[in-house]
Protein backbone atom coordinates (compact mmCIF):
# COMPACT_ATOMS: atom_id res chain seq x y z
CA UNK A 1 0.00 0.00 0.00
CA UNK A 2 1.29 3.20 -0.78
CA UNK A 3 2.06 6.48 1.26
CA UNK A 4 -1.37 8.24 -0.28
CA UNK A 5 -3.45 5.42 0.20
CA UNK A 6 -2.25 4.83 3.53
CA UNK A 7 -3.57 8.73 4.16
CA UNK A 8 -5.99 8.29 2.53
CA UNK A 9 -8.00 5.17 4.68
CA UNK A 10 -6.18 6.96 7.95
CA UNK A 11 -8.55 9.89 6.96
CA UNK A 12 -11.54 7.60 6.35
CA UNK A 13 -10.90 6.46 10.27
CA UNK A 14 -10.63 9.56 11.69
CA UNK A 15 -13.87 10.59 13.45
CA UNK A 16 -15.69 13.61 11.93
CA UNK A 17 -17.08 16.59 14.05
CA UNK A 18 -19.66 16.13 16.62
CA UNK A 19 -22.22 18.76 15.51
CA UNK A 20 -24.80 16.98 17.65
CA UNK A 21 -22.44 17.45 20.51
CA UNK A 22 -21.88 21.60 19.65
CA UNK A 23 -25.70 21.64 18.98
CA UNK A 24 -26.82 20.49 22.39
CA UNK A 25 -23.62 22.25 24.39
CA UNK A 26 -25.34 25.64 22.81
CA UNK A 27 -28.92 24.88 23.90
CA UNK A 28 -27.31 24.05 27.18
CA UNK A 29 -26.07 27.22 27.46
CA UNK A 30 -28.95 29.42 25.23
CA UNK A 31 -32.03 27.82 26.75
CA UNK A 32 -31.85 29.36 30.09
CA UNK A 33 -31.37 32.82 28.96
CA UNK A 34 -34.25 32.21 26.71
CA UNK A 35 -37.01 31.01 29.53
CA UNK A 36 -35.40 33.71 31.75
CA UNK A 37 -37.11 36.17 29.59
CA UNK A 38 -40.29 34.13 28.90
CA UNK A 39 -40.65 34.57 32.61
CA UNK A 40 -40.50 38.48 32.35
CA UNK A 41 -42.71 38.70 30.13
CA UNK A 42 -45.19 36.54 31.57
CA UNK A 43 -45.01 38.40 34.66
CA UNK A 44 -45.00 41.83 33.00
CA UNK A 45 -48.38 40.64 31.13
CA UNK A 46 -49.68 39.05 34.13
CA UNK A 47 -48.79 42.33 36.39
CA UNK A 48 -50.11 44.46 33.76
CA UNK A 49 -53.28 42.72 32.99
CA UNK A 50 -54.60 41.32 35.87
CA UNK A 51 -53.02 43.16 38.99
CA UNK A 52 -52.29 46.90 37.88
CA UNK A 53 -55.04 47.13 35.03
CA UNK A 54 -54.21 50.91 34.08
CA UNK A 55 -53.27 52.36 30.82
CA UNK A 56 -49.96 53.31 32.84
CA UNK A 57 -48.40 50.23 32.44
CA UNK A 58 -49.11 48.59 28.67
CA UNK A 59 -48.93 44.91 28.84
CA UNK A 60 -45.28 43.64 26.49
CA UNK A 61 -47.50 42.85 23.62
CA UNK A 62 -48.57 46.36 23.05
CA UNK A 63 -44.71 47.41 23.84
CA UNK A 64 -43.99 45.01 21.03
CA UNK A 65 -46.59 46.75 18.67
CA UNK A 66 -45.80 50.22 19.21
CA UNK A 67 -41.70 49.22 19.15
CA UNK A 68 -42.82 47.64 15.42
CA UNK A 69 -44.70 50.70 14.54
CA UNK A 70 -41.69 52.96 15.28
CA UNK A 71 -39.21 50.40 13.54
CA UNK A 72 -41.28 50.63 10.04
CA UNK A 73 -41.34 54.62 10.36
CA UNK A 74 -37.78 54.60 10.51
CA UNK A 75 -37.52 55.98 13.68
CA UNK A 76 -36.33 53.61 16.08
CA UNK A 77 -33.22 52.00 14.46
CA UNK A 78 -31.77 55.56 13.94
CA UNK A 79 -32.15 56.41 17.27
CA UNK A 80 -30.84 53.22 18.57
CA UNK A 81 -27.70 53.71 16.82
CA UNK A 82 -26.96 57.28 17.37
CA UNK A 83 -27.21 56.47 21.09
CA UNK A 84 -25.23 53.08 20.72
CA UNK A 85 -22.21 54.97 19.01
CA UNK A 86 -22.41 57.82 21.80
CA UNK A 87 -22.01 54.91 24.50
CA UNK A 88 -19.15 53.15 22.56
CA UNK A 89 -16.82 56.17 21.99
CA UNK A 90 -17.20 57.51 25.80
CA UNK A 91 -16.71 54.00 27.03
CA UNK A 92 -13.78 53.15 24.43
CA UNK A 93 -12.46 57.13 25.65
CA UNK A 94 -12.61 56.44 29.49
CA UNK A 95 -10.95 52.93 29.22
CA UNK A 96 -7.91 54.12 27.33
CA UNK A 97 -7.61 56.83 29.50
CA UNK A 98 -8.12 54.66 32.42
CA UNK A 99 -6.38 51.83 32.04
CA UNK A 100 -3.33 53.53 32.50
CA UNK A 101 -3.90 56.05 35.03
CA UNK A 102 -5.15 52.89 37.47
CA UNK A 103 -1.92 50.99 36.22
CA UNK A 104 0.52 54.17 37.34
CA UNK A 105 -1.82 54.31 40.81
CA UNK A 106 -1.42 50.74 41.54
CA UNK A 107 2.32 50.59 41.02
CA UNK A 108 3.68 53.97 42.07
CA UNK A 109 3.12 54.94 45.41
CA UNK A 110 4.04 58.92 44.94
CA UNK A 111 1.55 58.43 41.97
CA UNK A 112 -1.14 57.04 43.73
CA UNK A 113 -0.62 59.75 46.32
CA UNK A 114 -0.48 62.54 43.87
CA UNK A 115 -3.77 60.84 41.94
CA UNK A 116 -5.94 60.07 44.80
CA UNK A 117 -7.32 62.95 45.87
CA UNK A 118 -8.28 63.98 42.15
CA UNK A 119 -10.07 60.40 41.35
CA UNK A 120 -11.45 60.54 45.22
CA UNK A 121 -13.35 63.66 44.58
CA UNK A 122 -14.43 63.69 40.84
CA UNK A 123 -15.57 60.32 41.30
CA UNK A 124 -18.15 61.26 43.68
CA UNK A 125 -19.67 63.56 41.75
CA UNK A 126 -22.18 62.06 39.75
CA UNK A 127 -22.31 62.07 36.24
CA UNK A 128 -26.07 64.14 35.91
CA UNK A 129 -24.57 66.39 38.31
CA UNK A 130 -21.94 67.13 35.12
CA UNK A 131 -24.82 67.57 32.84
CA UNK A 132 -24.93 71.52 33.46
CA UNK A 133 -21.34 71.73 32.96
CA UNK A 134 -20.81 69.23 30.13
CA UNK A 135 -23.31 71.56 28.31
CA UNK A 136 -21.60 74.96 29.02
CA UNK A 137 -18.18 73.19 27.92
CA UNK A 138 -19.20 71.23 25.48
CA UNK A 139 -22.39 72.74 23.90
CA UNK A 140 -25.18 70.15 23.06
CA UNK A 141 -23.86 68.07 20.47
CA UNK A 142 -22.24 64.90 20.18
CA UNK A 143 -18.59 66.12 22.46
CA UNK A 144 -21.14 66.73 25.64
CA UNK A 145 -22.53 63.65 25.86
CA UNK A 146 -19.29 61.47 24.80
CA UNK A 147 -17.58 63.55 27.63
CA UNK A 148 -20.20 62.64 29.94
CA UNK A 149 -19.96 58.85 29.06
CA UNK A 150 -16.07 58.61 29.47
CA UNK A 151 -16.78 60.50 32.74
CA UNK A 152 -19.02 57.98 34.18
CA UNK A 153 -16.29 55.22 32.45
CA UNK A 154 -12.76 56.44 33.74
CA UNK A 155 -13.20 56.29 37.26
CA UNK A 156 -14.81 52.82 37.55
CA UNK A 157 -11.98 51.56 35.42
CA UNK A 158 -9.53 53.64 37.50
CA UNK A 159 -10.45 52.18 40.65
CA UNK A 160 -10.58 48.48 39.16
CA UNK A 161 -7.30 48.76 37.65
CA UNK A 162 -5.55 50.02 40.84
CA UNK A 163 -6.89 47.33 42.86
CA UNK A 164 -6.37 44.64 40.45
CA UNK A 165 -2.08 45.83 40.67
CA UNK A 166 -2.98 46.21 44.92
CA UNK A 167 -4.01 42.74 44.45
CA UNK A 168 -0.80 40.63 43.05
CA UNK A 169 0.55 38.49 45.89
CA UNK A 170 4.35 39.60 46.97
CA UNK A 171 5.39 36.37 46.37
CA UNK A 172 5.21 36.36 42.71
CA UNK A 173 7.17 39.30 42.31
CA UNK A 174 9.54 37.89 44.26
CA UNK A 175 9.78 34.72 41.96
CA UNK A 176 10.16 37.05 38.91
CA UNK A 177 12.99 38.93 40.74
CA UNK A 178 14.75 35.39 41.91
CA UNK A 179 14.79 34.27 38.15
CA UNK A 180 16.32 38.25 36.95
CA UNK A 181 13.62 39.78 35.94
CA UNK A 182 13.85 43.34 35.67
CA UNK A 183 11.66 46.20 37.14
CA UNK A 184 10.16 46.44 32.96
CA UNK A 185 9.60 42.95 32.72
CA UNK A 186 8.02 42.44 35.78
CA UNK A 187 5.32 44.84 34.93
CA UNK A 188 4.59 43.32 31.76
CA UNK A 189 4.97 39.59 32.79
CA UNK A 190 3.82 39.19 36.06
CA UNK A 191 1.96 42.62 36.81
CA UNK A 192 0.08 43.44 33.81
CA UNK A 193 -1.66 39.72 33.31
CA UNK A 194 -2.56 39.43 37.05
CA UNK A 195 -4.08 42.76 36.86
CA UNK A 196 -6.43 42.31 33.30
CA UNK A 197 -9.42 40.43 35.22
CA UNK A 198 -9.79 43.30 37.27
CA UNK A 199 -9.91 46.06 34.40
CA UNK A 200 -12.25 43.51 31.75
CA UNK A 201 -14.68 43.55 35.52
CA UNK A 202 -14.12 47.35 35.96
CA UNK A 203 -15.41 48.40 32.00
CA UNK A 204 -18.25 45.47 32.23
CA UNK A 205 -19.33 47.84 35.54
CA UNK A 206 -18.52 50.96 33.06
CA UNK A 207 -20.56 49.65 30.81
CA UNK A 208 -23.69 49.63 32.48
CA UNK A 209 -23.40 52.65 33.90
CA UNK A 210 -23.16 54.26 30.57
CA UNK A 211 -26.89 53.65 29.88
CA UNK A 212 -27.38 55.56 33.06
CA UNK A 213 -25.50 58.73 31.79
CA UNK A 214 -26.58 58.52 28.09
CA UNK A 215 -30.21 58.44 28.96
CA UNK A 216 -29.58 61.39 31.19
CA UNK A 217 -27.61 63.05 29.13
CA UNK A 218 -29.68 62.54 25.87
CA UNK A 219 -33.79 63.80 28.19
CA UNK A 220 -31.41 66.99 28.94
CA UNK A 221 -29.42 68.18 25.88
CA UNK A 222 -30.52 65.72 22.41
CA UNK A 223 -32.46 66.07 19.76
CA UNK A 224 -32.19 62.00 18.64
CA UNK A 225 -31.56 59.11 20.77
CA UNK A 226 -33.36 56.79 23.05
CA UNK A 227 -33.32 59.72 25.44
CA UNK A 228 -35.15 61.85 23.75
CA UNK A 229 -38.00 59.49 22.94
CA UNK A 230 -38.16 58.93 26.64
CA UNK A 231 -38.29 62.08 26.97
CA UNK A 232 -41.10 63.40 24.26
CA UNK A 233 -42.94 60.08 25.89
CA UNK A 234 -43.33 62.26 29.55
CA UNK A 235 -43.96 65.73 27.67
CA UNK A 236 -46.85 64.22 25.97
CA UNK A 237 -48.24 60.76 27.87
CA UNK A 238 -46.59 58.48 25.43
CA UNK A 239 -46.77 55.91 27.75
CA UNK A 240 -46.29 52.97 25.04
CA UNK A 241 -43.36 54.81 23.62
CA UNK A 242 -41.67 54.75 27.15
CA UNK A 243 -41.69 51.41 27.75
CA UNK A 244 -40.03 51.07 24.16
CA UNK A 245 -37.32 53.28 24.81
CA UNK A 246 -37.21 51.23 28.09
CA UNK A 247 -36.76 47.74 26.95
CA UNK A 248 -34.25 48.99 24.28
CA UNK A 249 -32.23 50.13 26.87
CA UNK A 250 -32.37 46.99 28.31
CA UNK A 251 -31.85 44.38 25.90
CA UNK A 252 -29.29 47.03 24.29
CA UNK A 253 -27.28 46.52 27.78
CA UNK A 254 -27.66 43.01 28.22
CA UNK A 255 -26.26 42.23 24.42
CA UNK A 256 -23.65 44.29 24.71
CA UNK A 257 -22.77 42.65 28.27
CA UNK A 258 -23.44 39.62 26.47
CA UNK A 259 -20.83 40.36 23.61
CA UNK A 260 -18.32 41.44 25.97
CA UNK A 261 -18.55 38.77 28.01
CA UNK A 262 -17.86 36.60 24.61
CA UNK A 263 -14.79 38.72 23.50
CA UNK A 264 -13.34 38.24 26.85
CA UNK A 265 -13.46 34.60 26.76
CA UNK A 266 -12.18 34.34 23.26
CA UNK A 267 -9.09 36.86 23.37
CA UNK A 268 -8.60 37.06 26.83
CA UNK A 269 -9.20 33.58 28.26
CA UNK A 270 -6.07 32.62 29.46
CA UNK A 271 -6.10 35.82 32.33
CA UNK A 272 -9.24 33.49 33.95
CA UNK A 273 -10.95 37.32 33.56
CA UNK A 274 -13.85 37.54 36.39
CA UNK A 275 -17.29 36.88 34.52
């Protein structure tokens, strides 16, 4: 028998992939999510309907009519987008800044001391407080509410970072140090992969909290975004078209924690980030 056919049966044995397998590893993993939000709804419909009966709180399936309605006007996807890429370019603004400024805290004492009382007292200023400010700075288009976004970001991812550096055990550095590693390579071989759980944990938290500021940011100084139709919902009893804005909001979050959560585990797996 020759060398090809030899490859050639070998190839015949080999066992094929197990799409069965895949297929029932995703449901595993998909079907839970899935009944989690049959649940909601069935206790939105059941809270709305039966319990709260008032035109105050539609039951989903009107939601669902009304978010249709607005899709086939072109209205919704527009907005839904203009607020999406407002979120993104904060959040991608306040972790580059971030990342660093928590990495120079966490390994420099006379930086952290110099740093601390800045990020101490900004930090507790909320971000609607900034509104006002962002808006006098800024004016109200699109570099007001991307300032107010990286706001709400950089500190969260500050505070992460620094306490993922506070965090490395002494004895690893000392390992490093017994096998000559330099003050350079310590930081990027032993530091700087102990500390990346901590910062992909501190801009998940940033994320979330940048629905908070773009809503408020949007009801104050917007013309388009999810925002606003929250807003022109209160001005004129909209009621339907708040509960749209609402859930977009929502699932909006949860995909994009979703996503994140996915990129993490595919280019960052082998830091064990914090999920």
């Amino acid at each position: 028998m020759s060398v090809s056919e030899r490859t050639a049966v070998a190839s015949e044995r080999l066992p094929g992939p197990d799409y069965g397998k895949k297929f029932a590893q995703i449901c595993s993993a998909v079907w839970p999510q899935v009944f989690g939000f049959v649940t909601l709804f069935m206790a939105w419909h059941i809270a709305s309907v039966y319990i709260v009966k008032s035109v105050l709180f539609p039951p989903p399936g009107d939601m669902f009519v009304r978010a249709w309605e607005l899709t086939k006007d072109g209205t919704l996807l527009p907005q839904i987008g203009i607020s999406l890429r407002r979120i993104m370019l904060g959040f991608a603004l306040g972790s580059i800044l971030g990342i660093p400024i928590g990495l120079a805290i966490g390994s420099f004492s006379m930086v952290r001391r110099l740093l601390e009382p800045w990020t101490e007292f900004l930090r507790c200023i909320p971000s609607v407080a900034m509104i006002t400010i962002a808006v006098i700075w800024f004016g109200i288009g699109e570099e007001s509410k991307i300032f107010l976004i990286m706001y709400t970001t950089i500190f969260i991812v500050i505070l992460n970072t620094a306490a993922g550096v506070a965090s490395i055990a002494p004895n690893k550095i000392r390992a490093a140090q017994c096998f000559g590693a330099n003050k350079w390579q310590i930081f990027v071989y032993v530091c700087l992969p102990a500390t990346v759980p901590f910062i992909l944990t501190g801009m998940r938290l940033a994320m979330s909290n940048s629905f908070t500021a773009i809503v408020a940011a949007e009801m104050v100084s917007a013309s388009e975004g999810l925002g606003v139709i929250l807003w022109n919902g209160r001005l004129y009893m909209l009621i339907t078209d708040i509960f749209v804005s609402l859930f977009c909001l929502g699932l909006l979050g949860y995909l994009t924690d979703r996503l994140f959560r996915w990129a993490i585990f595919r280019f960052a797996g082998r830091f064990s980030p914090v999920a």
